[in-house]
C-alpha atoms as a PDB file:
ATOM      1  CA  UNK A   1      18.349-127.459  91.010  1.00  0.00           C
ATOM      2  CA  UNK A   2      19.388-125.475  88.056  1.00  0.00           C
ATOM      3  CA  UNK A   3      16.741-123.082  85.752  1.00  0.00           C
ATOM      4  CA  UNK A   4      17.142-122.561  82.271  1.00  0.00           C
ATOM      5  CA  UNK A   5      18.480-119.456  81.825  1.00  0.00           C
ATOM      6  CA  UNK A   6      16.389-116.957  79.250  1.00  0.00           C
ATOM      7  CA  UNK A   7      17.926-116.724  76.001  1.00  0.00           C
ATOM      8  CA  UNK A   8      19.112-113.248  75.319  1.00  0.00           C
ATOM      9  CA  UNK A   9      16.944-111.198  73.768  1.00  0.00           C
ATOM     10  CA  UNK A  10      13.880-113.188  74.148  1.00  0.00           C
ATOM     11  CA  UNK A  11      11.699-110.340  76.267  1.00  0.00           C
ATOM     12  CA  UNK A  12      13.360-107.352  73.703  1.00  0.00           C
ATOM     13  CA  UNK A  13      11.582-109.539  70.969  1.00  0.00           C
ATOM     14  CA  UNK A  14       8.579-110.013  72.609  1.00  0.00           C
ATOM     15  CA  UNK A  15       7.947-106.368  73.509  1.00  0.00           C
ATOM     16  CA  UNK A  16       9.140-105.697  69.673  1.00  0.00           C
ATOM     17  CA  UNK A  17       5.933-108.262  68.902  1.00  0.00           C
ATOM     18  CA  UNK A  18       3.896-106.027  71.221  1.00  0.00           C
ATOM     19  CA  UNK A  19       4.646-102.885  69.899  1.00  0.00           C
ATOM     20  CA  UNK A  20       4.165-103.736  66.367  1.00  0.00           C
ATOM     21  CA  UNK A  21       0.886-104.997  67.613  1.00  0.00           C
ATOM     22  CA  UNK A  22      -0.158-102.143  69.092  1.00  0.00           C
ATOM     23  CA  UNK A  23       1.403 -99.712  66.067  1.00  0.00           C
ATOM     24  CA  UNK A  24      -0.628-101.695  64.091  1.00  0.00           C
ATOM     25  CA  UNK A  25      -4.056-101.511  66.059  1.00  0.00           C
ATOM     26  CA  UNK A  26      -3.425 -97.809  66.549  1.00  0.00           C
ATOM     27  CA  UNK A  27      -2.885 -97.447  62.480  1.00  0.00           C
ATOM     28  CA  UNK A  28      -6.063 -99.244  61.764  1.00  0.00           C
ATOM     29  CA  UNK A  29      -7.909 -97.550  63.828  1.00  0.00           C
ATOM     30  CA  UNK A  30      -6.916 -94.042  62.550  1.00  0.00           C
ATOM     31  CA  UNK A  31      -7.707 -95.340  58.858  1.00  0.00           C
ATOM     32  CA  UNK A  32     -10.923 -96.546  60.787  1.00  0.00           C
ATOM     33  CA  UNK A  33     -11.936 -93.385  61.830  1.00  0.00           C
ATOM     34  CA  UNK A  34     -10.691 -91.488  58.299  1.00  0.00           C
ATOM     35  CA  UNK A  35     -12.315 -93.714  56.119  1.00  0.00           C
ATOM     36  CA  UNK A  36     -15.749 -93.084  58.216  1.00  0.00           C
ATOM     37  CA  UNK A  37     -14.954 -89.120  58.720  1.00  0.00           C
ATOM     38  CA  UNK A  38     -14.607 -89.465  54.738  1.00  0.00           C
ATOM     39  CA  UNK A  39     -17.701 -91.268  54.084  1.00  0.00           C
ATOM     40  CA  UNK A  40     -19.569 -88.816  56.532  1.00  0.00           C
ATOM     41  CA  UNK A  41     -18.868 -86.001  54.893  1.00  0.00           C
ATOM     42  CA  UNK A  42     -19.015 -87.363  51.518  1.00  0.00           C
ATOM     43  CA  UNK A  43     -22.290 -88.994  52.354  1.00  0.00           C
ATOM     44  CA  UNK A  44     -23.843 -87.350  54.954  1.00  0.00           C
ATOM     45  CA  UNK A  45     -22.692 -84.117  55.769  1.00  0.00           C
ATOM     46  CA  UNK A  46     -24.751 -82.128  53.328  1.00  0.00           C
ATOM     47  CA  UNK A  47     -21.733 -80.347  51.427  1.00  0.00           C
ATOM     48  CA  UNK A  48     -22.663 -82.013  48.540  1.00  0.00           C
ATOM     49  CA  UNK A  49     -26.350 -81.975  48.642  1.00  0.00           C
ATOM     50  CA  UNK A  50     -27.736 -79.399  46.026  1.00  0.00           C
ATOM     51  CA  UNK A  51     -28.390 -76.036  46.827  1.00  0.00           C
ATOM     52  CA  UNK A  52     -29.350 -74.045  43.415  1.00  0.00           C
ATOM     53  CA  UNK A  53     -30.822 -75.420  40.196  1.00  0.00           C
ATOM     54  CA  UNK A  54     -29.282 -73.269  37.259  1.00  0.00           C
ATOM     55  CA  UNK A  55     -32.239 -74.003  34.518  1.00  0.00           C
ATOM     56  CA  UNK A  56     -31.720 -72.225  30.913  1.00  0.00           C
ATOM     57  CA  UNK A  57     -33.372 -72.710  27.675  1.00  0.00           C
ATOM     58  CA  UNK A  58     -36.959 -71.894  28.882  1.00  0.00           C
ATOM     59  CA  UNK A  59     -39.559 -70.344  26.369  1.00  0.00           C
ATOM     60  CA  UNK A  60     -43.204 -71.225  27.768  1.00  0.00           C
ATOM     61  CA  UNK A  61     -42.601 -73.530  30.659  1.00  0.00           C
ATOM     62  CA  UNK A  62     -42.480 -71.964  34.081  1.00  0.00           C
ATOM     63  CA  UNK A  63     -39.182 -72.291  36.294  1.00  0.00           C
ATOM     64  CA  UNK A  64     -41.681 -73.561  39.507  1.00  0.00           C
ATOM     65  CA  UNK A  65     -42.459 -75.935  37.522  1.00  0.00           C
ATOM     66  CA  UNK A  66     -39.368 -77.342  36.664  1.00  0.00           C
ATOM     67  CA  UNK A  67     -38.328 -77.223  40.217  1.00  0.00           C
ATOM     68  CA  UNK A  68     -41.405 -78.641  41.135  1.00  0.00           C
ATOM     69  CA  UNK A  69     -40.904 -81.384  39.000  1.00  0.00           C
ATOM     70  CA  UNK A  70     -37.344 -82.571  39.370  1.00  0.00           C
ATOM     71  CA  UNK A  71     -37.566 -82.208  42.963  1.00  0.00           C
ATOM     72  CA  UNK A  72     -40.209 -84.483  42.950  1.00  0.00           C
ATOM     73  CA  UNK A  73     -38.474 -87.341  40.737  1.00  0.00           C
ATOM     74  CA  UNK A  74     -35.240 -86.721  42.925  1.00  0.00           C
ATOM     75  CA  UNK A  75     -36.539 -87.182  46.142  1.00  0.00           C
ATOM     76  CA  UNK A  76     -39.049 -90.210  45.143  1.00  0.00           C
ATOM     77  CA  UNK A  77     -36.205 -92.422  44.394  1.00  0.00           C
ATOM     78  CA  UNK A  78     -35.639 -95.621  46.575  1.00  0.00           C
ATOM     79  CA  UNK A  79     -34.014 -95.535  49.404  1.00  0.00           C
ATOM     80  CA  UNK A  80     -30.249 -94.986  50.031  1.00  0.00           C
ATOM     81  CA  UNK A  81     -27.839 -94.596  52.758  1.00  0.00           C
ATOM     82  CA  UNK A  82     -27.129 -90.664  51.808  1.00  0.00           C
ATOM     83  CA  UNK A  83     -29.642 -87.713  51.038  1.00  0.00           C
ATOM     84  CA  UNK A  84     -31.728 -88.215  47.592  1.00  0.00           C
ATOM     85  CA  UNK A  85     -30.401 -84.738  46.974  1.00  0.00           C
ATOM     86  CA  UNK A  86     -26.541 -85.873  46.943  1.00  0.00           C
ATOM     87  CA  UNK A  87     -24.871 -84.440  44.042  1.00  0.00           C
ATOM     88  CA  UNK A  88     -21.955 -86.865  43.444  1.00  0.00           C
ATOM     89  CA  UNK A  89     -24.688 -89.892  43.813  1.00  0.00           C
ATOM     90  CA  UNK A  90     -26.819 -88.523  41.290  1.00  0.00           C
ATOM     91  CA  UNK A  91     -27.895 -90.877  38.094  1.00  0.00           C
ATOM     92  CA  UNK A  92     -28.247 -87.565  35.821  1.00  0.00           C
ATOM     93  CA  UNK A  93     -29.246 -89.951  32.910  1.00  0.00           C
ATOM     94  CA  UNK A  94     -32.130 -91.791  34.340  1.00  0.00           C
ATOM     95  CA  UNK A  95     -33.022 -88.018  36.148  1.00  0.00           C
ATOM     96  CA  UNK A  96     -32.832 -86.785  32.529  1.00  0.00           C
ATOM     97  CA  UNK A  97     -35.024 -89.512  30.918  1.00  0.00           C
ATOM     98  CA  UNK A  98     -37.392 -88.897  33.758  1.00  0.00           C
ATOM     99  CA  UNK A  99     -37.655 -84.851  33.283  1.00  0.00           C
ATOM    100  CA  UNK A 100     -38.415 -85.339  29.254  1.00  0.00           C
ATOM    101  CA  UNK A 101     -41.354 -87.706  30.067  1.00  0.00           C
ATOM    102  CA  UNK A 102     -42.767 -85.632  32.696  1.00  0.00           C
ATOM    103  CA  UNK A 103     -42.460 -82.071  31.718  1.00  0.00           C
ATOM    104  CA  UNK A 104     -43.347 -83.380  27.382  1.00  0.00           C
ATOM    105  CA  UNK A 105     -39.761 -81.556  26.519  1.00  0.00           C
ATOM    106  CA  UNK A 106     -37.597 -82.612  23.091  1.00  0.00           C
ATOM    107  CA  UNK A 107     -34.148 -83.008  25.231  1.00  0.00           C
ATOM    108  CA  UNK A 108     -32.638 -82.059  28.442  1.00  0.00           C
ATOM    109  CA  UNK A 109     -28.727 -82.162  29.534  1.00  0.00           C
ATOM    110  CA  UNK A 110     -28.467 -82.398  33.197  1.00  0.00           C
ATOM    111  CA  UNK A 111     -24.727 -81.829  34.153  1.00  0.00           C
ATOM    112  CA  UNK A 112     -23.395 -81.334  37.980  1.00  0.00           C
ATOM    113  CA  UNK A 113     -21.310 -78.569  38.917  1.00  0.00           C
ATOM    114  CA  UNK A 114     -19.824 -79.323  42.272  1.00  0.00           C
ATOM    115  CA  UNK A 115     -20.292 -79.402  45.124  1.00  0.00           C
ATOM    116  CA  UNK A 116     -23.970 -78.558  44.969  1.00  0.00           C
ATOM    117  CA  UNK A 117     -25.405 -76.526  41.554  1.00  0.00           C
ATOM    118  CA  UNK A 118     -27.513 -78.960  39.598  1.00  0.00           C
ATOM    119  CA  UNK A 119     -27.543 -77.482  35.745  1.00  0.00           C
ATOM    120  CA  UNK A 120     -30.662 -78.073  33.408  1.00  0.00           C
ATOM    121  CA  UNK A 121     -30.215 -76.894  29.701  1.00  0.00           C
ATOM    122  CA  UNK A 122     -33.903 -77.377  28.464  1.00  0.00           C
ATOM    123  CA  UNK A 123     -34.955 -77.956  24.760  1.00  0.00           C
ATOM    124  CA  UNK A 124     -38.716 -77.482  24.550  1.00  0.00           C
ATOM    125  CA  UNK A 125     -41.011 -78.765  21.639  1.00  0.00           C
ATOM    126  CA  UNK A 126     -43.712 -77.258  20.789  1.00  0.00           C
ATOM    127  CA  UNK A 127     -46.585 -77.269  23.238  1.00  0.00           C
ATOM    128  CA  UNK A 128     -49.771 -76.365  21.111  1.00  0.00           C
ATOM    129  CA  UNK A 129     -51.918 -77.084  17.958  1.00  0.00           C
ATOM    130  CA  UNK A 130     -54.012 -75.019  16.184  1.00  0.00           C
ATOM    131  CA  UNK A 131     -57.247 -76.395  15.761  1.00  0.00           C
ATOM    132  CA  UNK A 132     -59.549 -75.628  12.399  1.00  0.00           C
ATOM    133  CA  UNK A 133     -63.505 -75.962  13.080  1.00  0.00           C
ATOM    134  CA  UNK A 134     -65.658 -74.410  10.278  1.00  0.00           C
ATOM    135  CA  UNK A 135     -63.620 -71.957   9.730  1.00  0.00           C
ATOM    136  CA  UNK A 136     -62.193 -70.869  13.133  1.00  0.00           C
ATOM    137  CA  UNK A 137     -58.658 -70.930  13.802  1.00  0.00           C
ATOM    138  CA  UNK A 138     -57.827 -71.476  17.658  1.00  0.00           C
ATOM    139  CA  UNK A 139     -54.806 -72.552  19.692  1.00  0.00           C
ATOM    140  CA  UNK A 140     -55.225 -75.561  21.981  1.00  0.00           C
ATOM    141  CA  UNK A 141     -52.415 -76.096  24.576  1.00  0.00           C
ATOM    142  CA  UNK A 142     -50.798 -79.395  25.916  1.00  0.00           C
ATOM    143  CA  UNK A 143     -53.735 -80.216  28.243  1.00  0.00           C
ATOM    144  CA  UNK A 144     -56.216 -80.149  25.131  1.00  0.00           C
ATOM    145  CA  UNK A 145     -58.229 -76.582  26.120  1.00  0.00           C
ATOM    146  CA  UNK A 146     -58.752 -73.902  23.880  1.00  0.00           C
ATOM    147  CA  UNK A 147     -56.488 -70.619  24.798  1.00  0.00           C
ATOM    148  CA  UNK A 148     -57.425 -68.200  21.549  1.00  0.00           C
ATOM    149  CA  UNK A 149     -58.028 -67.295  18.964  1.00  0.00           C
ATOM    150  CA  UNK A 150     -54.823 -67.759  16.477  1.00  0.00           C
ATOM    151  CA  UNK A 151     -53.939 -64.150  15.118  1.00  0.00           C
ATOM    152  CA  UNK A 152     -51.103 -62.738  13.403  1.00  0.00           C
ATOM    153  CA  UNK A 153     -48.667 -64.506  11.937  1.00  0.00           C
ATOM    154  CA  UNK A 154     -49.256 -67.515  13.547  1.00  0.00           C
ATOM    155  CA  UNK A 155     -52.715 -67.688  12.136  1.00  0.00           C
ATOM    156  CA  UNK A 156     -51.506 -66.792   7.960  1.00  0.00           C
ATOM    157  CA  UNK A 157     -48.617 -69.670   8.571  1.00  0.00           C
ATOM    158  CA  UNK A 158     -51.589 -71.919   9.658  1.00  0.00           C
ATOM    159  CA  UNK A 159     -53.804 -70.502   7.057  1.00  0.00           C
ATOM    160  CA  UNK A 160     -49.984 -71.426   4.449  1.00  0.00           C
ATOM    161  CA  UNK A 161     -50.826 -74.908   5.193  1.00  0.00           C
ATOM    162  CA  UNK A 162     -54.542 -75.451   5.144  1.00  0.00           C
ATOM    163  CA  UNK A 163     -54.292 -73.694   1.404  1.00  0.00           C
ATOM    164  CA  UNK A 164     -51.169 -76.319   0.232  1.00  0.00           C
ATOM    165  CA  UNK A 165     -48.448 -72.888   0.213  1.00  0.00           C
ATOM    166  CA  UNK A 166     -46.727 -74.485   3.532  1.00  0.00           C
ATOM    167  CA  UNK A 167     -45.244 -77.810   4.688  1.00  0.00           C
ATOM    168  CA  UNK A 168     -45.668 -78.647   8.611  1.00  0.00           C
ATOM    169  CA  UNK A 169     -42.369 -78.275  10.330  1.00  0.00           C
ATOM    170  CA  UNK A 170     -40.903 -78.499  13.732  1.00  0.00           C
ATOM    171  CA  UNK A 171     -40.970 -74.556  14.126  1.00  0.00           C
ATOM    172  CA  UNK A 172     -44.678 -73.793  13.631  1.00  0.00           C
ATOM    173  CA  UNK A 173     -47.566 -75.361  15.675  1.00  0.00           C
ATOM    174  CA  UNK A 174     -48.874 -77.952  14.120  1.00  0.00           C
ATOM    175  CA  UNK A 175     -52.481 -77.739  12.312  1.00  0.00           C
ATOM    176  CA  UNK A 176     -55.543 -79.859  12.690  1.00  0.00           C
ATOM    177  CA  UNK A 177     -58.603 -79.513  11.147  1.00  0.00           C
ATOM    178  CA  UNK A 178     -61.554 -81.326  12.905  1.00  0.00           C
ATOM    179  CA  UNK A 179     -65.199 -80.294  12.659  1.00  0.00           C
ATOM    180  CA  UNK A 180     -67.068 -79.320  15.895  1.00  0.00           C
ATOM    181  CA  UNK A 181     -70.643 -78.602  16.307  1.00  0.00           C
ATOM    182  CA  UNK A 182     -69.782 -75.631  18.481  1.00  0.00           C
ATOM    183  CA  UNK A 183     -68.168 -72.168  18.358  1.00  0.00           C
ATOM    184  CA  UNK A 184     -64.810 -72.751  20.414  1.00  0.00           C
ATOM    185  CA  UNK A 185     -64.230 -70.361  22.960  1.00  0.00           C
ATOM    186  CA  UNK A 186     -61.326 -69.798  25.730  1.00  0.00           C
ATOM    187  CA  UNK A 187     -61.570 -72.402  28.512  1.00  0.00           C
ATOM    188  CA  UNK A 188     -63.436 -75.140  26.108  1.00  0.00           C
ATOM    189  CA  UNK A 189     -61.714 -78.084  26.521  1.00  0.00           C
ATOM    190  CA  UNK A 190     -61.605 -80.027  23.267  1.00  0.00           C
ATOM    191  CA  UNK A 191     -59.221 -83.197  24.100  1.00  0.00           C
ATOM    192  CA  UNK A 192     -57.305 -85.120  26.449  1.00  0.00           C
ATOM    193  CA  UNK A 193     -53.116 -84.649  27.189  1.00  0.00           C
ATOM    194  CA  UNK A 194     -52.482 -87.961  25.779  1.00  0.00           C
ATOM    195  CA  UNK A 195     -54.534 -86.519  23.008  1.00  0.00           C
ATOM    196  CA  UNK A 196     -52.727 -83.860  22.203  1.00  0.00           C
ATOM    197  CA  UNK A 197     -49.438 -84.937  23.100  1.00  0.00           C
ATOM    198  CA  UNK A 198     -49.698 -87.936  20.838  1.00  0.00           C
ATOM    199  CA  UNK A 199     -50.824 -85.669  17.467  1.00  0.00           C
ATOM    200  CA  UNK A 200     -47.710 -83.439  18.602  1.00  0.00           C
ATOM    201  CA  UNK A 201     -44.935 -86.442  18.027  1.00  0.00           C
ATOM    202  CA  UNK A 202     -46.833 -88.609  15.523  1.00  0.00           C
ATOM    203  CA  UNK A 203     -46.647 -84.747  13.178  1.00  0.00           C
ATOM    204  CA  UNK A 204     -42.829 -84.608  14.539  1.00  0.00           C
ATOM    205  CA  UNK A 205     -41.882 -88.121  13.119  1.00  0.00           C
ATOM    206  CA  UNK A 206     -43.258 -87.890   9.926  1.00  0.00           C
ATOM    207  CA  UNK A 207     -41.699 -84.677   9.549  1.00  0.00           C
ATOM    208  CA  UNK A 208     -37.992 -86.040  10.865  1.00  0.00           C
ATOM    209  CA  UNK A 209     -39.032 -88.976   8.827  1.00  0.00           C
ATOM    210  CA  UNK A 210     -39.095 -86.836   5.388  1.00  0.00           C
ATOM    211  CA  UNK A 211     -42.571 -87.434   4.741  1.00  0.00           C
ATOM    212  CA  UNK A 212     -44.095 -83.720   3.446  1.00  0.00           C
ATOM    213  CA  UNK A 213     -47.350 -82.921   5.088  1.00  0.00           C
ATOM    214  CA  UNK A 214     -49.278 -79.881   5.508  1.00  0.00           C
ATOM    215  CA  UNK A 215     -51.684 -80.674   8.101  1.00  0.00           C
ATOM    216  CA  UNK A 216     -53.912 -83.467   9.368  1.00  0.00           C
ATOM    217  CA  UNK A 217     -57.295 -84.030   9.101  1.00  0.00           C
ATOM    218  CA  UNK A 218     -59.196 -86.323  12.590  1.00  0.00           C
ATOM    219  CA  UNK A 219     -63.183 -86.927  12.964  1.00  0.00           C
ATOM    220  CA  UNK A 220     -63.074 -87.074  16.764  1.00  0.00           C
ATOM    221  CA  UNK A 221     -59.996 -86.341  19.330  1.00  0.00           C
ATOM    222  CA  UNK A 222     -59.910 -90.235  19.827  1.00  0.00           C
ATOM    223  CA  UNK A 223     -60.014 -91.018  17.064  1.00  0.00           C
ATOM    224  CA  UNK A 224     -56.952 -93.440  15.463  1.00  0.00           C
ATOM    225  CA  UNK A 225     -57.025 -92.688  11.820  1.00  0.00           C
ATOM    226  CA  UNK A 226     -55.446 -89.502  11.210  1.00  0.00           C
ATOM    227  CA  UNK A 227     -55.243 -88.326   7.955  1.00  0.00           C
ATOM    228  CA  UNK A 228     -52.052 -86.228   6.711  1.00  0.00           C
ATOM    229  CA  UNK A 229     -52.497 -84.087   3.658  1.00  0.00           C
ATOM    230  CA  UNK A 230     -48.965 -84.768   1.428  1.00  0.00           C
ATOM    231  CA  UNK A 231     -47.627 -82.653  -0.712  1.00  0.00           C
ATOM    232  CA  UNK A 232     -49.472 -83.480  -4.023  1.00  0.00           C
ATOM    233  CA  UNK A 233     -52.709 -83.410  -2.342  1.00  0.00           C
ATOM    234  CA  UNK A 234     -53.559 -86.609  -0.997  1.00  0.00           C
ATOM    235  CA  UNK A 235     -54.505 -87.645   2.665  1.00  0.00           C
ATOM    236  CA  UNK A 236     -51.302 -90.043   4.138  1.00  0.00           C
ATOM    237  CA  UNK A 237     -53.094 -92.693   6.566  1.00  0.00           C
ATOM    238  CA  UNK A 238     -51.584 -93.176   9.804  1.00  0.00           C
ATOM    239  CA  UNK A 239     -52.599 -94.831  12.512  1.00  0.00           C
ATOM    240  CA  UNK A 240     -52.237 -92.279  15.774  1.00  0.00           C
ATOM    241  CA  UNK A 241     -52.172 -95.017  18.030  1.00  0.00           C
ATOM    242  CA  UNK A 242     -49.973 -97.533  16.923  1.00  0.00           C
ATOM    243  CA  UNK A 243     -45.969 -96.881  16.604  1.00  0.00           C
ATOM    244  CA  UNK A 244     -45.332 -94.310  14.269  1.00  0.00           C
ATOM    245  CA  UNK A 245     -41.652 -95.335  13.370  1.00  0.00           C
ATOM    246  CA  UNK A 246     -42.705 -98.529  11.325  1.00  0.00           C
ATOM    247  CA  UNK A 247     -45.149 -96.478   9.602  1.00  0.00           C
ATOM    248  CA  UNK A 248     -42.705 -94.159   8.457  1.00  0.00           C
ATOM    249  CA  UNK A 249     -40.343 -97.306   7.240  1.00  0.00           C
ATOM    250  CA  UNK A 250     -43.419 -98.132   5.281  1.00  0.00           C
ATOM    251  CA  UNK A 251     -43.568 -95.154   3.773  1.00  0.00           C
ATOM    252  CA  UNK A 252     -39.923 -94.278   3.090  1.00  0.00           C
ATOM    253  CA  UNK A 253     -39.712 -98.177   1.602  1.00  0.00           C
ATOM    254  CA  UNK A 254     -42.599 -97.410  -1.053  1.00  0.00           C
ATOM    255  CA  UNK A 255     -41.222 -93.888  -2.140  1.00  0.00           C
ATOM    256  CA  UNK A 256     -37.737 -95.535  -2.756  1.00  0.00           C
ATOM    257  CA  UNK A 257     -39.256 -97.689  -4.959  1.00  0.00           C
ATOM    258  CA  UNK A 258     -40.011 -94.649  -7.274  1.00  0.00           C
ATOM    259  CA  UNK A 259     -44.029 -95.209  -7.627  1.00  0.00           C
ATOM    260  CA  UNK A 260     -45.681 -93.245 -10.016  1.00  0.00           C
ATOM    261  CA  UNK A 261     -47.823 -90.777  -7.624  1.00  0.00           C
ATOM    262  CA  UNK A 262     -50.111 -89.556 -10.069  1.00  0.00           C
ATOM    263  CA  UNK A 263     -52.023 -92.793  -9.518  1.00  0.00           C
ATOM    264  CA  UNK A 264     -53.117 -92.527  -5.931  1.00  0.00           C
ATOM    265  CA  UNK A 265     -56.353 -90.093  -6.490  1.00  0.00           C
ATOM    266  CA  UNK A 266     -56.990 -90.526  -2.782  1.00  0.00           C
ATOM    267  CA  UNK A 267     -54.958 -91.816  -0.179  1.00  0.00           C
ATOM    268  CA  UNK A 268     -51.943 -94.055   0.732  1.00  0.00           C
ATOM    269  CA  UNK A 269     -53.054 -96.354   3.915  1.00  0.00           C
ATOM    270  CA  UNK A 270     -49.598 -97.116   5.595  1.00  0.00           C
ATOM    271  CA  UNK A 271     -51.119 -98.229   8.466  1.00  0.00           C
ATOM    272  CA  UNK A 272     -50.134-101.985   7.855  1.00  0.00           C
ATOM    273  CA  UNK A 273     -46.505-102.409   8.308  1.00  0.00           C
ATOM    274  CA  UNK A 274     -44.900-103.075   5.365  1.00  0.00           C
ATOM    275  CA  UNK A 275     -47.883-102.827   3.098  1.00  0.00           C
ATOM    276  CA  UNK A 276     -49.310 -99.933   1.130  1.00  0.00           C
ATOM    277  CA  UNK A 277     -52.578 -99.256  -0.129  1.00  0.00           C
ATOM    278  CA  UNK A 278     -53.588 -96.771  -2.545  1.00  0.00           C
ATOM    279  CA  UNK A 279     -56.896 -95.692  -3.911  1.00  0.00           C
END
């Protein structure tokens, strides 16, 4: 009985087959191993988490603070497979969105410098009013509490603007005049944050806007109506707690339609969108 014979070269082939096989394992399993070494350190190893926060452009904010604070928003966010504090996994836009709301600041840039400095270049606004009450000139911070008396020239650039010499701008404080039944001393808290933080942008975006004011004029610190003094002496109405940027359309609209100003004796109401009201 005869067996068939092995064709030649059919064991060489099938160790070739093999050994390819096994190449092949061997190479994915090195890329394997690189691709998670890569990741790891990337990822996990802490090279890239940040170390130093280089912060510049601070007048009256505090640099704990600022730590404090972006810290906090970094290390709240949701959770991911790396650290919070990974540098090349940062969103610096939405971390820069989150720092103006929370510390009340004009602009920030937040820029990385690898492979762990975080860079803030701050641009604060202006964090206090001046508040006029029968006579009395005081400054009241961001959290609505008296701090002093305004002196210097702070207090004759406030005093500019009260006596129609001086138009509000984004440099000085801005000024208020609201009657209180009291003497205001240090410590007195005379409004809320929102409060004050709301008079502080509504003055801003008139001012960006064009509109020429001098100061405003509020019964109570909750009060909606605020009442900007123009230039040719009467009060601009503007509602404090409705969006100022339609207001300021309003206004711009009206004034391009060249009115004769010498007929509004006391105010312009441009509360109403898109409607103005004189008297």
């Amino acid at each position: 009985m005869e067996y068939p014979q092995p064709e030649r070269g059919m064991y060489s082939s099938k160790r070739l087959v093999q050994q390819k096989s096994s190449h092949t394992f061997v190479i994915a399993l090195v890329m394997a191993f690189a691709v998670i070494g890569w990741a790891w350190f990337f990822f996990s190893s802490g090279f890239w988490n940040i170390a130093e926060v280089d912060i510049e452009g601070l007048r009256s904010l505090e640099r704990g603070e600022v730590l404090e604070e972006t810290y906090r928003i970094i290390d709240t966010r949701g959770w991911r497979p790396w650290s919070t504090r990974n540098l090349l996994m940062m969103d610096t836009m939405k971390l820069g969105i989150a720092l103006k709301e929370r510390l009340f600041i004009e602009d920030v840039v937040v820029d990385k410098s690898y492979p762990d400095v975080l860079r803030l270049l701050i641009k604060e606004r202006q964090r206090s009013v001046v508040l006029v009450s029968n006579d009395q000139y005081v400054n009241i911070d961001a959290s609505g509490i008296v701090t002093d008396n305004v002196e210097g020239d702070s207090l004759r650039a406030s005093q500019d603007r009260v006596a129609a010499r001086a138009f509000a701008d984004e440099i000085h404080s801005l000024v208020i005049v609201m009657q209180t039944a009291d003497p205001l001393a240090p410590g007195f808290k005379v409004a809320e944050a929102e409060d004050v933080r709301r008079w502080m942008d509504v003055a801003r975006a008139l001012v960006l806007g064009g509109l020429k004011i001098r100061f405003m004029k509020i019964q109570t610190p909750q009060a909606s109506l605020g009442r900007f003094v123009s230039e040719r002496g009467y009060d601009i109405y503007v509602d404090l707690k409705m969006p100022v940027e339609p207001q300021i359309a309003t206004y711009q609209a009206y004034m391009r339609s060249q009115p004769d100003e010498s007929q509004i004796k006391e105010h312009m109401d441009i509360r109403i969108s898109g409607q103005v009201i004189i008297k």
